[in-house]
Protein backbone atom coordinates (compact mmCIF):
# COMPACT_ATOMS: atom_id res chain seq x y z
CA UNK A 1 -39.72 30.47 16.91
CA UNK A 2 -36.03 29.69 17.96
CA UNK A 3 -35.47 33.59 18.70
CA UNK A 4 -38.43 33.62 20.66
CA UNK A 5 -37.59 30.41 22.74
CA UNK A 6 -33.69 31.63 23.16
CA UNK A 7 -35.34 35.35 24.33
CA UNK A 8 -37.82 33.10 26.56
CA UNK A 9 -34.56 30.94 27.60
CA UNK A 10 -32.20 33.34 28.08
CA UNK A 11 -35.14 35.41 30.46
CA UNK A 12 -35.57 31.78 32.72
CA UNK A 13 -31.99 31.86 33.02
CA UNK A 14 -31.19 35.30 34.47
CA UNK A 15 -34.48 35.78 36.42
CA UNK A 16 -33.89 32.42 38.18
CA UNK A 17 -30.40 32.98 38.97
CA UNK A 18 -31.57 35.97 40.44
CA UNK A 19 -34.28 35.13 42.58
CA UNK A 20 -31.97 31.77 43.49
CA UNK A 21 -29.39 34.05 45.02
CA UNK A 22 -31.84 36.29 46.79
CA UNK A 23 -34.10 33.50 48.20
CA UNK A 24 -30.44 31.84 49.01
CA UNK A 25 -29.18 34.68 50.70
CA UNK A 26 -32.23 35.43 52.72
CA UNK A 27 -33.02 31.85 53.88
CA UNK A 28 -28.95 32.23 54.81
CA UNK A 29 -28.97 34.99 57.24
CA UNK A 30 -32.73 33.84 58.58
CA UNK A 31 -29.82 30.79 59.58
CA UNK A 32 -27.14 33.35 61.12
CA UNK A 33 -24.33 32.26 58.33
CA UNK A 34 -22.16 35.35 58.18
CA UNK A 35 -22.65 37.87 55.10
CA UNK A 36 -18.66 36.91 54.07
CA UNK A 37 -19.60 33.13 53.73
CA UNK A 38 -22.72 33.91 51.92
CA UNK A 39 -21.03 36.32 49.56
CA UNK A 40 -18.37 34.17 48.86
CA UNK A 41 -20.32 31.28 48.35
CA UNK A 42 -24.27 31.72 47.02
CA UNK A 43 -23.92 35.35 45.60
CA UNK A 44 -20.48 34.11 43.82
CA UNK A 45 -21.87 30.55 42.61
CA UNK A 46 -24.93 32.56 41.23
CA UNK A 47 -23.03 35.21 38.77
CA UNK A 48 -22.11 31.66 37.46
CA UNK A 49 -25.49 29.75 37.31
CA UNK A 50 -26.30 30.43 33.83
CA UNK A 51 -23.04 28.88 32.19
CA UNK A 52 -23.25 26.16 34.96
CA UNK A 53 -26.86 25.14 34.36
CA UNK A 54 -25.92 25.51 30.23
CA UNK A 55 -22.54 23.65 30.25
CA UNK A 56 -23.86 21.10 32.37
CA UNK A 57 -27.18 20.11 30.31
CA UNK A 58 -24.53 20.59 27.36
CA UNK A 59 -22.73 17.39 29.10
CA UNK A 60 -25.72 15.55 29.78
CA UNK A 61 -26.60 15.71 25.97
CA UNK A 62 -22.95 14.93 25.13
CA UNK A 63 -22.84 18.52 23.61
CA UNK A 64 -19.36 19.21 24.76
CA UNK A 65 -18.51 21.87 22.11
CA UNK A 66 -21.26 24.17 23.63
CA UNK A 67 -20.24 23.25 27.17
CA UNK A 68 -16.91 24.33 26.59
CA UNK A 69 -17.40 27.19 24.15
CA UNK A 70 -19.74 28.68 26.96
CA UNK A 71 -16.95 28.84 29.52
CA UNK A 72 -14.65 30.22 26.87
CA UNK A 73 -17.09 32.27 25.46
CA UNK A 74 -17.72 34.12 28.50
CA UNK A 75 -14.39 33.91 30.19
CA UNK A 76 -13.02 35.71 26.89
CA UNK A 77 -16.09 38.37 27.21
CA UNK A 78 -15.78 39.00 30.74
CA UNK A 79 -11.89 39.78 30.68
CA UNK A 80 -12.52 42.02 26.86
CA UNK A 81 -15.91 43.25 26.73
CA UNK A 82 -17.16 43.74 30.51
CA UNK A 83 -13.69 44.83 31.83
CA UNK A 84 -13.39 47.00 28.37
CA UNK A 85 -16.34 48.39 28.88
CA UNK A 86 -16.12 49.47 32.63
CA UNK A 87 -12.16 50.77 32.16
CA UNK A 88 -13.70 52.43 29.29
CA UNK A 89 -16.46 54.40 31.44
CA UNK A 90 -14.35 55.17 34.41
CA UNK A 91 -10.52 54.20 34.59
CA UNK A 92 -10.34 51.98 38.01
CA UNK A 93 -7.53 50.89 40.05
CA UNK A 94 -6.15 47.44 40.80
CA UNK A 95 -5.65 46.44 44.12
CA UNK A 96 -2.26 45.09 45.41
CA UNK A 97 -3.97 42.07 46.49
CA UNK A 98 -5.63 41.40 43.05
CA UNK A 99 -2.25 41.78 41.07
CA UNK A 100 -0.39 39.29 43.66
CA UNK A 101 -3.50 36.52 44.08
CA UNK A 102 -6.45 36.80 42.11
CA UNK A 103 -5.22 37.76 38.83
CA UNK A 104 -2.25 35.25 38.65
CA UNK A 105 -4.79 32.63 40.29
CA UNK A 106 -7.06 33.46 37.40
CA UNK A 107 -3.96 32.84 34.58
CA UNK A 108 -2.90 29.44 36.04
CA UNK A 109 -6.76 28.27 35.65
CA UNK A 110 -6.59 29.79 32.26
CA UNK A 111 -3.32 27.72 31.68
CA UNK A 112 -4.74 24.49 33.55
CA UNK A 113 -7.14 24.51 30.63
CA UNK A 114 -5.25 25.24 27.84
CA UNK A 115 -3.38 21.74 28.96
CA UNK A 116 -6.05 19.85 29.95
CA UNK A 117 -8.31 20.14 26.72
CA UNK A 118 -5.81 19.75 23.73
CA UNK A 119 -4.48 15.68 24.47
CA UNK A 120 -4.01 15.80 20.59
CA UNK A 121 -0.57 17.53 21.21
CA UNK A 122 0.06 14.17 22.83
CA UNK A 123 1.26 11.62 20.18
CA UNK A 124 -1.19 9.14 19.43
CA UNK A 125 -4.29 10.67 20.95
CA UNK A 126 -6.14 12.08 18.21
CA UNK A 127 -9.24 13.41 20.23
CA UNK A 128 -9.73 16.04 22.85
CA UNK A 129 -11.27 15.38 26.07
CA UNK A 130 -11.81 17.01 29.51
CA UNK A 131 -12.59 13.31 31.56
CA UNK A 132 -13.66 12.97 34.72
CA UNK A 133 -10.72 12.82 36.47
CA UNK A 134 -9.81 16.53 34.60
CA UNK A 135 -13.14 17.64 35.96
CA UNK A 136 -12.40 16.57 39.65
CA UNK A 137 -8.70 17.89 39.76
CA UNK A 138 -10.36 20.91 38.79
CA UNK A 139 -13.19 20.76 41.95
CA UNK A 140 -9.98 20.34 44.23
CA UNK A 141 -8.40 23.30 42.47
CA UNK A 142 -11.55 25.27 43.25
CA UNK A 143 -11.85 24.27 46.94
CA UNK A 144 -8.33 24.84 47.35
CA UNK A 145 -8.89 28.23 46.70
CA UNK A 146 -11.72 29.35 48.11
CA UNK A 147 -10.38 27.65 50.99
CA UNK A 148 -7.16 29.82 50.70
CA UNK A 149 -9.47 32.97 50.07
CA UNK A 150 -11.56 32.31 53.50
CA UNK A 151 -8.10 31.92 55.31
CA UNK A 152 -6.97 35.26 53.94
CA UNK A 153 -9.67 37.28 54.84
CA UNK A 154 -10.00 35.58 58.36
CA UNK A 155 -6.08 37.10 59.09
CA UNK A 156 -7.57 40.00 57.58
CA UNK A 157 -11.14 40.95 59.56
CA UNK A 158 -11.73 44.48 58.87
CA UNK A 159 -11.65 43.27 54.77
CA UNK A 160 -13.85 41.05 55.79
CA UNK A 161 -15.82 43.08 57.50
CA UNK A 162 -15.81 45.69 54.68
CA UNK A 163 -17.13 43.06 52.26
CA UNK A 164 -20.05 41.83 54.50
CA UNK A 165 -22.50 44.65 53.11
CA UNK A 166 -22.04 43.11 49.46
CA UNK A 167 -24.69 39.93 50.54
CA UNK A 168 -28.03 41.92 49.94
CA UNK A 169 -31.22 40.57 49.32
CA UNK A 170 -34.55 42.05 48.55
CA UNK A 171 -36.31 38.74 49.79
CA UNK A 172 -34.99 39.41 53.64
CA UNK A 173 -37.58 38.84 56.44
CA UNK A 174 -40.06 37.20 54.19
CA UNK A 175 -41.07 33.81 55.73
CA UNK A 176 -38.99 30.77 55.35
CA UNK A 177 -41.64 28.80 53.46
CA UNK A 178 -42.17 31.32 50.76
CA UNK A 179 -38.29 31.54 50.68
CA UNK A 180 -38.12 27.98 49.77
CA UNK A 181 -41.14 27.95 47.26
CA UNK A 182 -39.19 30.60 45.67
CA UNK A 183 -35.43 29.07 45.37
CA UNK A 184 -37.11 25.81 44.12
CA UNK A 185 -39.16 27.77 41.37
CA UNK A 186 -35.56 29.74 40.73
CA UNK A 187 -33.93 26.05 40.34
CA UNK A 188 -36.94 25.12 38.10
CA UNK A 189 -36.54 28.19 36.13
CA UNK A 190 -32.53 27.71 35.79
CA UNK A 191 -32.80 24.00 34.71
CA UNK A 192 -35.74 24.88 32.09
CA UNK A 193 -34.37 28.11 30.79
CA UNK A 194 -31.50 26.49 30.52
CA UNK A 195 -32.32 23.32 28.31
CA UNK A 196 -35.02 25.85 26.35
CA UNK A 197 -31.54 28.64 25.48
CA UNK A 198 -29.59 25.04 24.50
CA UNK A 199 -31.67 23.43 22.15
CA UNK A 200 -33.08 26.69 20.26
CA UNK A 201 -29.29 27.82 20.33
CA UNK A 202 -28.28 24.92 18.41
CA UNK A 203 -31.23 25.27 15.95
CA UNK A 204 -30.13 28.52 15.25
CA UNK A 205 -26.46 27.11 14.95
CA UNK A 206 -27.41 24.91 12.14
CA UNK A 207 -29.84 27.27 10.18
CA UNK A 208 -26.97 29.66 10.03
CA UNK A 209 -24.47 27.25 8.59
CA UNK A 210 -22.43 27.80 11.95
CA UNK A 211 -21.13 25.25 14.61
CA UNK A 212 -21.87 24.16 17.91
CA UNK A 213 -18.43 25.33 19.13
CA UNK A 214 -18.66 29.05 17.43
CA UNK A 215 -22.35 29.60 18.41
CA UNK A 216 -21.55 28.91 21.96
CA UNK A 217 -18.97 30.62 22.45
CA UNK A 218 -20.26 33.77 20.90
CA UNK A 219 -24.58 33.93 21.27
CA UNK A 220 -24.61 31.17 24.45
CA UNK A 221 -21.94 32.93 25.88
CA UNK A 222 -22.80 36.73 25.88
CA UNK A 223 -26.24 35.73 26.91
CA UNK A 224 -24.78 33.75 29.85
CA UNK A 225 -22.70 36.30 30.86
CA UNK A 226 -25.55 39.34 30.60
CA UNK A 227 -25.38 39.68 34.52
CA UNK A 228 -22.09 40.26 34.56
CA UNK A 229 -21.96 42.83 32.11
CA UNK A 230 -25.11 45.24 33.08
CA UNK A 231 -23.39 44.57 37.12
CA UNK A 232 -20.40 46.04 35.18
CA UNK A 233 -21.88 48.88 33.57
CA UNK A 234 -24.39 49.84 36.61
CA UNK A 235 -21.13 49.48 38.87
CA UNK A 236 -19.40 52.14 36.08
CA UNK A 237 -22.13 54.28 35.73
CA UNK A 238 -21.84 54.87 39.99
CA UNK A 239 -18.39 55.27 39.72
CA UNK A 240 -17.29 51.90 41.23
CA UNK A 241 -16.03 50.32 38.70
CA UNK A 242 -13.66 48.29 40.92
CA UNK A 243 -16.58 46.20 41.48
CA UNK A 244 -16.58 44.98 37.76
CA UNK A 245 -13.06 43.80 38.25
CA UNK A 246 -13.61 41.45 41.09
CA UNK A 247 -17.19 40.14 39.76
CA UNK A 248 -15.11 38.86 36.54
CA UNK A 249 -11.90 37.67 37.93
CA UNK A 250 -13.89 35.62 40.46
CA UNK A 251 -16.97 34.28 38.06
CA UNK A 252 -13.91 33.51 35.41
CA UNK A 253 -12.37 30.71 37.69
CA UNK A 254 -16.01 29.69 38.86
CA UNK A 255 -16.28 29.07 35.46
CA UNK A 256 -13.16 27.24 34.73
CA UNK A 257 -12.86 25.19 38.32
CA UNK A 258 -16.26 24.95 39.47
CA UNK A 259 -18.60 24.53 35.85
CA UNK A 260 -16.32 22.09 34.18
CA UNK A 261 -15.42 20.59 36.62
CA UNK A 262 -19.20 19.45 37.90
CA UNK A 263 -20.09 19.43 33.94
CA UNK A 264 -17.00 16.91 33.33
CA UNK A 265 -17.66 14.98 36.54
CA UNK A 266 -21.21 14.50 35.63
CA UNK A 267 -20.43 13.52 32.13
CA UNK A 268 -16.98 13.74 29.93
CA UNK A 269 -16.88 16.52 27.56
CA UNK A 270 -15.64 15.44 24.08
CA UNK A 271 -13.88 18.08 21.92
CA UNK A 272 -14.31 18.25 18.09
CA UNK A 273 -14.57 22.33 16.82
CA UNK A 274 -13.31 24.40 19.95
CA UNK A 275 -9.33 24.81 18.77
CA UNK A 276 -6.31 25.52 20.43
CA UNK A 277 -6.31 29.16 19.07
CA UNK A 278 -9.75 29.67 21.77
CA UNK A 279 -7.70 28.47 24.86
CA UNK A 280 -4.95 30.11 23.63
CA UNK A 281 -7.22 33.68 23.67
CA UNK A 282 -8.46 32.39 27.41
CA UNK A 283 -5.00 32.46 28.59
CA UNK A 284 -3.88 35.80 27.07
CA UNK A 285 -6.98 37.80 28.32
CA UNK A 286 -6.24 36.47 31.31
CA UNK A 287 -2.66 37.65 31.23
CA UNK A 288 -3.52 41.28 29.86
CA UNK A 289 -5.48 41.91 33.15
CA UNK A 290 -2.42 41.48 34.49
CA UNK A 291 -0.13 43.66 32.48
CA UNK A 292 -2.42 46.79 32.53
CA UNK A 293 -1.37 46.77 36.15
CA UNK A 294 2.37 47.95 34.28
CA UNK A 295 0.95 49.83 31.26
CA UNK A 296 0.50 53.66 31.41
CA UNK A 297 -0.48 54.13 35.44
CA UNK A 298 0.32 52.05 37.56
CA UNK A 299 -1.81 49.44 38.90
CA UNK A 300 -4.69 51.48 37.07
CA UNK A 301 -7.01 50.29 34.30
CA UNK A 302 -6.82 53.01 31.83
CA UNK A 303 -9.56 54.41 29.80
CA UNK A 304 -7.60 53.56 26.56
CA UNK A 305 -6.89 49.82 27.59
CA UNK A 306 -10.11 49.26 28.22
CA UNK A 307 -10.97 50.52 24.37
CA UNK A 308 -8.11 47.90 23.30
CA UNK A 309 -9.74 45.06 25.09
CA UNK A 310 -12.98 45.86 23.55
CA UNK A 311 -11.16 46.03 20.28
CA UNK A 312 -9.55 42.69 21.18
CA UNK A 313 -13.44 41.23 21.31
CA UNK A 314 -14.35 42.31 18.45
CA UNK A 315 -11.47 41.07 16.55
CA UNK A 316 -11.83 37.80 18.27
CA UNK A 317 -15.88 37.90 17.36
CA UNK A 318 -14.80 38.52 13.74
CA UNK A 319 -12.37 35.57 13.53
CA UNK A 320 -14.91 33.36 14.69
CA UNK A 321 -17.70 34.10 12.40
CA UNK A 322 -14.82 33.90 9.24
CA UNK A 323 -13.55 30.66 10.69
């Protein structure tokens, strides 16, 4: 019954993220925000709602191995798998502007966790913790930047312009009341699907022998991060793959700055089976997406790095399950 409830879970999950953005989107532009705003805002929070309605029911239940281990999880299979995958499809290039902001944005986050999680390095701590005052440095971090991003593209309004045709929903000019019946039954959906994928995921985790920490951050987090990886594929498969790059790099520090950073305000996380060894892999998939702007081409995501970063996955996966 645990498969079936972590199918039936994992289904909550992405269908209400997905009807959340689209009733959000529509309800949005019924209001006369502008496209930008809403892309950057309600389509970018939802790539992120699964691992933020996860991680934080994870914090409410003081699970903060599978809080964690979801954002590493997925951070790790975004950069490896999804990007892997898509370079591995069609070869795509990398945009000035991502190699100067986004990517090393992106590594600091990576590195703002690595430090943040392991106070054990610190002599006479003995237990890790991401407290609340971690979890609100990183909410400042996050409005910092998406503060910084809106500036950028308000000097720059034909790339904003350009971007405006990425809000779409397939809810728009439906009336405003069925738009709100449907982005509270989407909320529903998220909060339910999400406490229904916890609790048979950490069945699962204990009939298998396994931990919290490794469970999460392998079946919790692939599962969390299935939108991002079909978007990836689809975007491939149409030759734009350029799409796949910005979806991760942007959901990755959602993940980092925005869901543990409400998860740790809501609640602490305690640490006890995520390692150094995980952050450590955070930081340097997050620094590989910026050295395949050197490798081979330049500023181009070859065909055979993306097979390396899928081999770097799989490795990873395997070290897991042995450890």
């Amino acid at each position: 019954m645990d498969y079936l409830f972590l199918a039936i879970g994992l289904s909550l999950l992405l269908l209400g993220a997905n009807y959340l953005v689209d009733s959000s989107v529509a309800i949005a532009k019924r209001a006369n925000i502008s496209n930008f705003i809403i892309g950057l805002t309600i389509v970018g929070m939802g790539t992120s709602s699964p691992e933020l309605f996860v991680s934080i029911s994870s914090a409410l239940k003081g699970e903060g191995d599978i809080a964690m281990g979801n954002v590493i999880g997925s951070n790790i299979g975004n950069i490896f798998l999804i990007l892997g995958v898509s370079a591995a499809i069609m070869p795509f290039a990398i945009e000035r502007q991502t190699q100067r902001r986004d990517i090393p944005f992106g590594i600091f986050a990576a590195l703002m966790l690595l430090l943040l999680c392991n106070d054990s390095i610190v002599p006479g701590i003995h237990e890790n913790t991401l407290s609340r005052i971690d979890g609100i440095f990183f909410l400042i971090l996050f409005i910092g930047y998406m503060g910084y991003v809106v500036f950028g593209k308000a000097k720059n309004p034909q790339q904003a312009l350009a971007d405006a045709d990425d809000a779409k929903s397939s809810l728009e000019g439906k009336n405003v009341i069925l738009l709100a019946v449907i982005a509270i039954v989407s909320l529903a959906a998220l909060i339910y699907g999400g406490n229904m994928f916890l609790d048979s995921a950490k069945n699962l985790a204990k009939a298998w022998g396994m931990s919290d920490a490794v469970i999460s951050i392998t079946i919790v987090a692939i599962g969390t991060s299935l939108p991002e990886l079909i978007t990836a594929i689809v975007a491939a498969c149409k030759h734009n793959p350029q799409l796949a790059l910005g979806n991760v790099l942007g959901s990755n520090v959602f993940n980092i700055l925005l869901v543990l950073g409400i998860a740790s305000t809501v609640k602490p996380l305690t640490l006890v089976n995520i390692n150094i060894v995980d952050y450590l892999v955070v930081l340097v998939a997050a620094v590989m997406t910026y050295i395949v702007a050197f490798t081979f081409k330049k500023r181009t995501f070859d065909r055979i790095e993306g097979f390396i970063f899928i081999a770097c996955y799989i490795a990873y996966t395997a070290y897991l399950l042995l450890r």
